[in-house]
Protein backbone atom coordinates (compact mmCIF):
# COMPACT_ATOMS: atom_id res chain seq x y z
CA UNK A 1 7.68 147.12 78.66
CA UNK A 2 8.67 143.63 79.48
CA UNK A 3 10.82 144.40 81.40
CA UNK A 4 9.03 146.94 83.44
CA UNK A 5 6.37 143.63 84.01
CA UNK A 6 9.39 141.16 85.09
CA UNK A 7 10.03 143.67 87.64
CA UNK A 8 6.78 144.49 88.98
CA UNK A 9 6.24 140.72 89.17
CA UNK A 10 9.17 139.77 91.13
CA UNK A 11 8.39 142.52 93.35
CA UNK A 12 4.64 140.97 93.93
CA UNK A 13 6.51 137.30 94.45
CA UNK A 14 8.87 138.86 97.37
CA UNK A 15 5.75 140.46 98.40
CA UNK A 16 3.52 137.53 98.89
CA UNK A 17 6.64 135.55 100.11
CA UNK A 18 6.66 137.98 103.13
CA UNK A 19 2.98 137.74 103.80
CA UNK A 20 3.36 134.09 103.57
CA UNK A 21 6.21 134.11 106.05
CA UNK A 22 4.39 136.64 108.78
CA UNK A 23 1.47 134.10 108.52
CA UNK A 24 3.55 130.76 109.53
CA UNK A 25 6.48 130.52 111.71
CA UNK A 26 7.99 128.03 110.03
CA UNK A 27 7.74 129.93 106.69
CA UNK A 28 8.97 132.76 108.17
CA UNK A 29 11.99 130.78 109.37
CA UNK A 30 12.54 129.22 105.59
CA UNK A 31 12.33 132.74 104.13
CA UNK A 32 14.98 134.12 106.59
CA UNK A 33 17.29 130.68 105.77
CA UNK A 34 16.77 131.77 102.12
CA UNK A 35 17.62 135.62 102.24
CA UNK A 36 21.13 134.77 104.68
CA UNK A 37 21.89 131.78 101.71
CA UNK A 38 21.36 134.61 99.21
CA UNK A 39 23.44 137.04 101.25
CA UNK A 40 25.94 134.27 101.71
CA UNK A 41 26.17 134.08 97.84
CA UNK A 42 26.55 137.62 97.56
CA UNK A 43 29.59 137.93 99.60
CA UNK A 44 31.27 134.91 98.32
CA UNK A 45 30.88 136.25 94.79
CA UNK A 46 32.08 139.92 96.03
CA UNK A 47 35.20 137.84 97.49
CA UNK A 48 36.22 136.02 94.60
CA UNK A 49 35.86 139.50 92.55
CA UNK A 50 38.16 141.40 95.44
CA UNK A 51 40.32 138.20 95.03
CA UNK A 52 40.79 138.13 91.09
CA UNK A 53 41.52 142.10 91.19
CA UNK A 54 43.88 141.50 93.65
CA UNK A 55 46.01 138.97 92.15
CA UNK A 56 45.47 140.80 88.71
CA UNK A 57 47.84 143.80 90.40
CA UNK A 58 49.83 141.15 92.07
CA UNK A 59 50.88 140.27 88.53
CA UNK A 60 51.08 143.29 87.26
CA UNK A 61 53.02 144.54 90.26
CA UNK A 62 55.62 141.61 89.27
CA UNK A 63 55.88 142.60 85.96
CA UNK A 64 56.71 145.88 87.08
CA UNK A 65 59.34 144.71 89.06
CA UNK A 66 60.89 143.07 86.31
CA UNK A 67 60.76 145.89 84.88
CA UNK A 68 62.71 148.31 87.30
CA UNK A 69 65.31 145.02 86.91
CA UNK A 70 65.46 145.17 83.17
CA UNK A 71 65.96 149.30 83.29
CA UNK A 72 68.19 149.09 86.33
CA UNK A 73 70.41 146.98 84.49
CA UNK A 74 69.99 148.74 80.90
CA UNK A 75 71.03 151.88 82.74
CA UNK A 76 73.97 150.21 83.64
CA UNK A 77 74.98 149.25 80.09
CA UNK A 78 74.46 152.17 78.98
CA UNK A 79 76.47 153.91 80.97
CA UNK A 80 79.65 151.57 80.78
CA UNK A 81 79.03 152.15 76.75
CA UNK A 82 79.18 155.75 77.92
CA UNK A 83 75.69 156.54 77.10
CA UNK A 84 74.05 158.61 79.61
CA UNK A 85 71.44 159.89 77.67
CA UNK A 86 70.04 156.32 77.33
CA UNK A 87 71.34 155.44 80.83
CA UNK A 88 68.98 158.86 82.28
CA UNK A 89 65.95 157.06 79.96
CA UNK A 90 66.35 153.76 81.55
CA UNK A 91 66.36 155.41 85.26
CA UNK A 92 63.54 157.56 84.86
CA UNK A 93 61.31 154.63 83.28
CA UNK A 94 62.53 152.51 86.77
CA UNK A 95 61.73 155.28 88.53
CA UNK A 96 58.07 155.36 86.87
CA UNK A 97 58.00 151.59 87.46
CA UNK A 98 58.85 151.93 90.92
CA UNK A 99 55.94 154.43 91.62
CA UNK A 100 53.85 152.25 90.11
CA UNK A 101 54.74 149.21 92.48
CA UNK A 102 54.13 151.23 94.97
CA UNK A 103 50.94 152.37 94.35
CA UNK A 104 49.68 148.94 93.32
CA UNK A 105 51.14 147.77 96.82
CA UNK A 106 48.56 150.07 98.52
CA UNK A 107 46.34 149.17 96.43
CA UNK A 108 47.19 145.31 97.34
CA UNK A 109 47.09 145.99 101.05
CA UNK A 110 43.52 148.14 100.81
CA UNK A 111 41.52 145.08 98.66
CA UNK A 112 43.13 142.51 101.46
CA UNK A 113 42.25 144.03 103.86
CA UNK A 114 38.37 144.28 102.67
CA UNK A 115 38.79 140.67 101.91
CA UNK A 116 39.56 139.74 105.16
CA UNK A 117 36.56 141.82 106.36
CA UNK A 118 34.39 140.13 103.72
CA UNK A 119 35.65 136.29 104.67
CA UNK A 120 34.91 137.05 108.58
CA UNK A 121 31.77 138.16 107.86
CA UNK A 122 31.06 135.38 105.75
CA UNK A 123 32.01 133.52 108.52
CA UNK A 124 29.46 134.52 110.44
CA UNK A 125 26.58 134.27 108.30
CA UNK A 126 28.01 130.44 107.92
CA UNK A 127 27.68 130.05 111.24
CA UNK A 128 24.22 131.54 111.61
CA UNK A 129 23.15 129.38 108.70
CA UNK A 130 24.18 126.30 110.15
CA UNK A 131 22.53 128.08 113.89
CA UNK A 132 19.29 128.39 111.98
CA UNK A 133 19.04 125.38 109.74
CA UNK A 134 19.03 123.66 113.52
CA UNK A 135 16.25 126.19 114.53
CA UNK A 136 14.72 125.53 111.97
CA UNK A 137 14.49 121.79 111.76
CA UNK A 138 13.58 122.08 115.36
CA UNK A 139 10.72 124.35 114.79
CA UNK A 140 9.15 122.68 111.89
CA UNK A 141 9.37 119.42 114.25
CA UNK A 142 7.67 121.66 117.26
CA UNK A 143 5.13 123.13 114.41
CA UNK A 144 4.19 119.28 112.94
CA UNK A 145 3.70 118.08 116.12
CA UNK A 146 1.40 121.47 117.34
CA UNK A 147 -0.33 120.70 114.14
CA UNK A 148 -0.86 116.80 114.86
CA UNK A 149 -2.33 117.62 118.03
CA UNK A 150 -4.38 120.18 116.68
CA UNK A 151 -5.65 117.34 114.17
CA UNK A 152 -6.03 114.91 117.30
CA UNK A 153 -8.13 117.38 119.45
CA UNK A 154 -10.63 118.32 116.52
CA UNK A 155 -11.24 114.57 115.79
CA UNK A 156 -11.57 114.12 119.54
CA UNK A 157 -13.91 117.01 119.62
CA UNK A 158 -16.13 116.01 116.65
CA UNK A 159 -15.99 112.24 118.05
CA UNK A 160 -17.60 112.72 120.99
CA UNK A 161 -19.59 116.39 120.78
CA UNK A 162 -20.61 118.15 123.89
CA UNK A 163 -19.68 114.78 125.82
CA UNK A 164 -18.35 116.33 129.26
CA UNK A 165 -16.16 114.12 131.31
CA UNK A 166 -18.12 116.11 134.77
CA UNK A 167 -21.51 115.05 133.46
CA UNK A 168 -20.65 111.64 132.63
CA UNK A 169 -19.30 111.11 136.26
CA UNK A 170 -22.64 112.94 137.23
CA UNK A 171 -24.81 110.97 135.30
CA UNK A 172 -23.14 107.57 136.82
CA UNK A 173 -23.55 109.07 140.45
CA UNK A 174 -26.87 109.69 139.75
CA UNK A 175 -27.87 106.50 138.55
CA UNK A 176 -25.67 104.77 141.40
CA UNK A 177 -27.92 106.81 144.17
CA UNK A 178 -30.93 106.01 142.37
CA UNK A 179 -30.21 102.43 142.20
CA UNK A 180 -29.21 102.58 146.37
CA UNK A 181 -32.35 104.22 147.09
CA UNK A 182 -34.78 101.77 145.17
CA UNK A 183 -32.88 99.05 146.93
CA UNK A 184 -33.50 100.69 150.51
CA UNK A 185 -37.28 100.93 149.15
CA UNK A 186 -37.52 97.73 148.85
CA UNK A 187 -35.87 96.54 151.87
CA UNK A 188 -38.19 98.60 153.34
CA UNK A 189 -41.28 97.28 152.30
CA UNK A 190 -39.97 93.14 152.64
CA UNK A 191 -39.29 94.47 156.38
CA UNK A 192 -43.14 96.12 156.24
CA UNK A 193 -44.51 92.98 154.86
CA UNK A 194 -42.25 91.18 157.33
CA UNK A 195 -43.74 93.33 160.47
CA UNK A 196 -47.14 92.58 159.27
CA UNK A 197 -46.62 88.89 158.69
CA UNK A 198 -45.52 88.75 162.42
CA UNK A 199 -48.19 90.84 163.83
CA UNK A 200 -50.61 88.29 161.85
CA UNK A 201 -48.87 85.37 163.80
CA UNK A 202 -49.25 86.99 166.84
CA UNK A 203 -53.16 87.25 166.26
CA UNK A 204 -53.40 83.99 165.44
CA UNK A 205 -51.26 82.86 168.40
CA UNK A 206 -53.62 84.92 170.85
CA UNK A 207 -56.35 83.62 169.17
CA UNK A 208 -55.24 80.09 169.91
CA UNK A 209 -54.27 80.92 173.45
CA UNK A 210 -57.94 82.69 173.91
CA UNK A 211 -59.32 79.37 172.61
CA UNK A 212 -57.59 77.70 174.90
CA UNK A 213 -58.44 79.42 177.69
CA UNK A 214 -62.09 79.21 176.84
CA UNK A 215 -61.55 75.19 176.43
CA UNK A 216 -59.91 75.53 180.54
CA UNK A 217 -62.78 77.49 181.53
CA UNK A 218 -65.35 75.30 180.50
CA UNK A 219 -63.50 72.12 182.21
CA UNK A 220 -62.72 74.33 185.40
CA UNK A 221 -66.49 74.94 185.62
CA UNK A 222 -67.45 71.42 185.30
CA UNK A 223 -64.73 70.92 188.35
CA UNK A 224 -64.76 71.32 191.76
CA UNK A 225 -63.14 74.43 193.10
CA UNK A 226 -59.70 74.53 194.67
CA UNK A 227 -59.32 75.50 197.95
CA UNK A 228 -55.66 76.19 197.57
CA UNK A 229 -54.60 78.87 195.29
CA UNK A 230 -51.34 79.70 196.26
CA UNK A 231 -50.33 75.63 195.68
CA UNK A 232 -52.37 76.09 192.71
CA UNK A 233 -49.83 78.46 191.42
CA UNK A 234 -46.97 77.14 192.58
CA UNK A 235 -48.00 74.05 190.66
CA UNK A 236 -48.42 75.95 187.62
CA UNK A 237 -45.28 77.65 188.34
């Protein structure tokens, strides 16, 4: 029963790590780094298996050849002590020896070749690595600095509400046209008040002409007439 739990919760942890990773980039990134690390561990550890069983028949494949040495040369013996019998047992154990060799040389051959397979491809899962642990600094630099922004925008936005750039420049044009046309208002009405300070002159400056004139009548009357009104004029003139 414990066991049965372990499982189902390390299933639920892989689970929720690839929720967490479809929900952030960056996360999604790390979990990816973290599977081809695994995988990378994987294949280094299926190497160095495909590597020990290799050199284990490598050794034994020696040994073996010793062998065929030790019953090529017992055969001999036994022959120069005129012992066939013994010199046909020696043979047929070098010949079972020699099979053998053979047999673990195929073997040899097959497990290097897979090992040679399995040290390309860890090769390339290297490379990626190093490919996405650059990707993936980059990223989380792109992703901090989306986020900062992000941060810099809201406080903007909370600083200063609905404030509108447009309607600020609005609101000063207004104001500017208001202020221009109270200013033209009032030049307006110093040039009224000017207009009817000069009109008020000119009254008065008739009036003193009319007086004047009525002054110049009375002394003409008390005078004689003149005879000559064109020198008249031309005298005034």
């Amino acid at each position: 029963m414990g066991l049965i739990s372990r499982f189902v919760r390390v299933l639920k942890s892989k689970f929720n790590k690839v929720l967490s990773s479809q929900e952030d980039p960056v996360e999604q990134l790390e979990y990816t780094y973290q599977q081809m690390q695994d995988n990378r561990y994987d294949v280094k550890e299926s190497i160095t298996d495909i590597v020990t069983q290799r050199k284990k028949l490598e050794s034994k494949k020696e040994t073996f050849e010793e062998d065929i040495k030790t019953h090529n040369r017992q055969a001999r013996e036994a022959m120069s002590q005129d012992r066939e019998d013994l010199a046909r047992a020696a043979l047929e154990k070098k010949k079972s020896k020699a099979a053998a060799v053979e047999n673990i040389t195929d073997q040899i051959v097959e497990m290097k070749n897979v090992e040679d397979e399995m040290k390309e491809k860890l090769s390339e899962i290297e490379d990626r690595l190093n490919e996405l642990s650059t990707e993936k600094e980059i990223l989380k630099a792109r992703h901090e600095g989306a986020e900062a922004m992000k941060d810099v925008n809201e406080s903007l936005t909370e600083g200063v509400g609905d404030f509108s750039v447009e309607d600020a420049v609005e609101d000063v044009e207004e104001e500017i046209t208001t202020m221009q046309s109270r200013a033209e208002a009032v030049s307006e009405l110093n040039e009224d008040d000017k207009s009817l300070d000069e009109e008020l002159e000119e009254l008065t400056g008739d009036a003193d002409v009319e007086e004047e004139l009525d002054s110049l009548r009375g002394e003409v009357s008390d005078v004689e007439p003149i005879e000559d009104k064109d020198s008249l004029e031309r005298e005034v003139a």
